[in-house]
Every structure is written in C-alpha cells, then in structure tokens.
Protein backbone atom coordinates (compact mmCIF):
# COMPACT_ATOMS: atom_id res chain seq x y z
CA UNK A 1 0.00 0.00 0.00
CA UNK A 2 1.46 3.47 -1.19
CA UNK A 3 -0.22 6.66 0.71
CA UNK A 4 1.31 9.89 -1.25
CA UNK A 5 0.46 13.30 0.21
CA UNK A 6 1.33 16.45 -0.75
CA UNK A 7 4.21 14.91 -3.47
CA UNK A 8 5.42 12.91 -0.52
CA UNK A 9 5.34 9.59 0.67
CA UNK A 10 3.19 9.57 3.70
CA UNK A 11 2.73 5.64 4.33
CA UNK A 12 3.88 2.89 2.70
CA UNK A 13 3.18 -1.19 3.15
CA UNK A 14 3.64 -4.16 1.76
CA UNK A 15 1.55 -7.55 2.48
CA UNK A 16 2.88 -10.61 0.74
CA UNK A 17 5.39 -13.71 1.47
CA UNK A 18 8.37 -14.52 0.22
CA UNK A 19 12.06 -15.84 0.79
CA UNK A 20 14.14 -14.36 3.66
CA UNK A 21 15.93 -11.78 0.90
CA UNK A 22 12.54 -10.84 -0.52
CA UNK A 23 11.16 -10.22 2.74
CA UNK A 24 13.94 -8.08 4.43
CA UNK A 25 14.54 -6.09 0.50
CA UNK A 26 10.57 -5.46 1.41
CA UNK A 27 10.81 -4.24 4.74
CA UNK A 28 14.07 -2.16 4.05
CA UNK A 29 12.55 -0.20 1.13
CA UNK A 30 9.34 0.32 3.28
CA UNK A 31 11.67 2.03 5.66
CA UNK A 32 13.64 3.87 2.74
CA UNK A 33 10.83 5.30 1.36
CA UNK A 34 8.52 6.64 3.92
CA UNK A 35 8.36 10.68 4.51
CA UNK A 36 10.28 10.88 1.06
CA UNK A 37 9.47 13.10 -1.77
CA UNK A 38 8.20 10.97 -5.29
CA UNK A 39 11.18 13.11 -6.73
CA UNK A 40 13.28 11.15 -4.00
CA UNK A 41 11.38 7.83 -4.05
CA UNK A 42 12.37 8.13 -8.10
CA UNK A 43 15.95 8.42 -7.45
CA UNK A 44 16.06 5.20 -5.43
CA UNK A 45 18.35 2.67 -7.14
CA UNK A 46 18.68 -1.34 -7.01
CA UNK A 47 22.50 -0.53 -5.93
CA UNK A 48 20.60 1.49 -2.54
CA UNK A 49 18.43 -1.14 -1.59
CA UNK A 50 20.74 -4.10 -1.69
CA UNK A 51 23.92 -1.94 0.07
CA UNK A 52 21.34 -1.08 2.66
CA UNK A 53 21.49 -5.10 3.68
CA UNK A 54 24.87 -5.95 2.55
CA UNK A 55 23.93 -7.69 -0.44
CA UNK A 56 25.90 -6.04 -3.03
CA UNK A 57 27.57 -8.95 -4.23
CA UNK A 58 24.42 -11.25 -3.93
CA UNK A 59 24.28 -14.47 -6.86
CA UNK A 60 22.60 -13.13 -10.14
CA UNK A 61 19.90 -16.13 -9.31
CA UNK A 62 18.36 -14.34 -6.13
CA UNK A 63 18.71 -10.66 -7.27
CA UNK A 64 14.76 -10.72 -8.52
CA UNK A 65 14.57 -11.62 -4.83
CA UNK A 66 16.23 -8.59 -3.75
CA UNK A 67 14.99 -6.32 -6.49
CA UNK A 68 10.69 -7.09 -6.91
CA UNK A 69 9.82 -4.75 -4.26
CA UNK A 70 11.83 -2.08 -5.76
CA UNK A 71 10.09 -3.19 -9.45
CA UNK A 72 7.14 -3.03 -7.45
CA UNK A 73 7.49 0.56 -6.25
CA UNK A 74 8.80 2.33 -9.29
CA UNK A 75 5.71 0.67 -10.83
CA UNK A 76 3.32 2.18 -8.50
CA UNK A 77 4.77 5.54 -8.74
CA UNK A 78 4.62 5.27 -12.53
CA UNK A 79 0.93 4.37 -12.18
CA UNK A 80 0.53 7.30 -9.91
CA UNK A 81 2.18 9.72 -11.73
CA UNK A 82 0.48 8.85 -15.33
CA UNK A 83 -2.66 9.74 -13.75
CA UNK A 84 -1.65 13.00 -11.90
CA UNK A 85 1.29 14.74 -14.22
CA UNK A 86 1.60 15.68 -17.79
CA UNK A 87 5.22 15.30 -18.16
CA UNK A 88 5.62 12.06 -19.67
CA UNK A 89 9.60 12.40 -20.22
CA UNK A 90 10.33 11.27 -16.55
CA UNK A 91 6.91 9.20 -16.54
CA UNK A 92 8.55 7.29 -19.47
CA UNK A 93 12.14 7.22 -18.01
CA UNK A 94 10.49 5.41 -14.68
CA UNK A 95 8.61 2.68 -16.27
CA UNK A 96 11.57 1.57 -18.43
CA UNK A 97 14.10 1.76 -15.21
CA UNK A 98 11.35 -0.39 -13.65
CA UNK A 99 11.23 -2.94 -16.80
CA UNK A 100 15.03 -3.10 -16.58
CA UNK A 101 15.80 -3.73 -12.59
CA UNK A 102 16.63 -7.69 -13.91
C-alpha cells in the first residue's frame, strides 16, 4: 500500500510472502521510502536497496529476490504519476528503469 500526500510519501506497506531476501529487500525499502518526496522515491536505485542489507555482491539467481519490491514501487509511482502529471519524459524514463531492474 502506497499513501502519497502532498508529493510525498506519507505511508507505505507491503503484504505478501516470500524468501528471507525478498522479505527483508521489502521491509528495508518500506523504511527507505517513507516521509520521502516521489522526486526522492524516483531516485532510489537497485545498488541502494541491496547496500542497505549488505547484499551487493548477492548471486545473479536471487537478485529478482532482492529487487521485486523495488520493481514493485517504481511501478506504483509510474501508475501514480500517469494519472496525476503531464510530463511524460520522466513518466517514461520510470517505467523503463522499472522494466530493466533484472
């Protein structure tokens, strides 16, 4: 669950299971992302999630792990922002950095 308010994030869930990585990438970019501005929550990169838990050098096969809640994020805020902004440049730029994560 995304709550945005006033251009910021104002809450932010997730509800879901997973593996042990998925879980704690979940839980770290909950924690990331809450009270930040979208123009913040946009700049958020695969390379800050997984140094937030050490797992820079994780195995190629359990980086989807690491990386779906961040997918699932910058797909929310593309959502979000194609209905509330007419700049489609950036819209654009987020939904094909989302496509790309792995």
């Amino acid at each position: 669950d995304l709550k945005i308010d006033d251009e910021k994030v104002s809450d932010i869930k997730f509800h879901g299971k997973g593996c042990a990585i998925c879980m704690a990438c979940s839980s770290v970019l909950t924690e990331i992302t809450k009270g930040k501005s979208l123009e913040e929550v946009k700049k958020i990169s695969k390379n800050d999630v997984l140094g937030e838990l050490g797992l820079e050098h994780l195995q190629a096969v359990r980086i989807k792990c690491a990386l779906l809640s961040l997918k699932v994020l910058k797909y929310a805020l593309y959502s979000y922002l194609a209905k509330h902004t007419k700049e489609t440049g950036d819209i654009d730029k987020l939904k094909d950095e989302a496509s790309s994560l792995y």
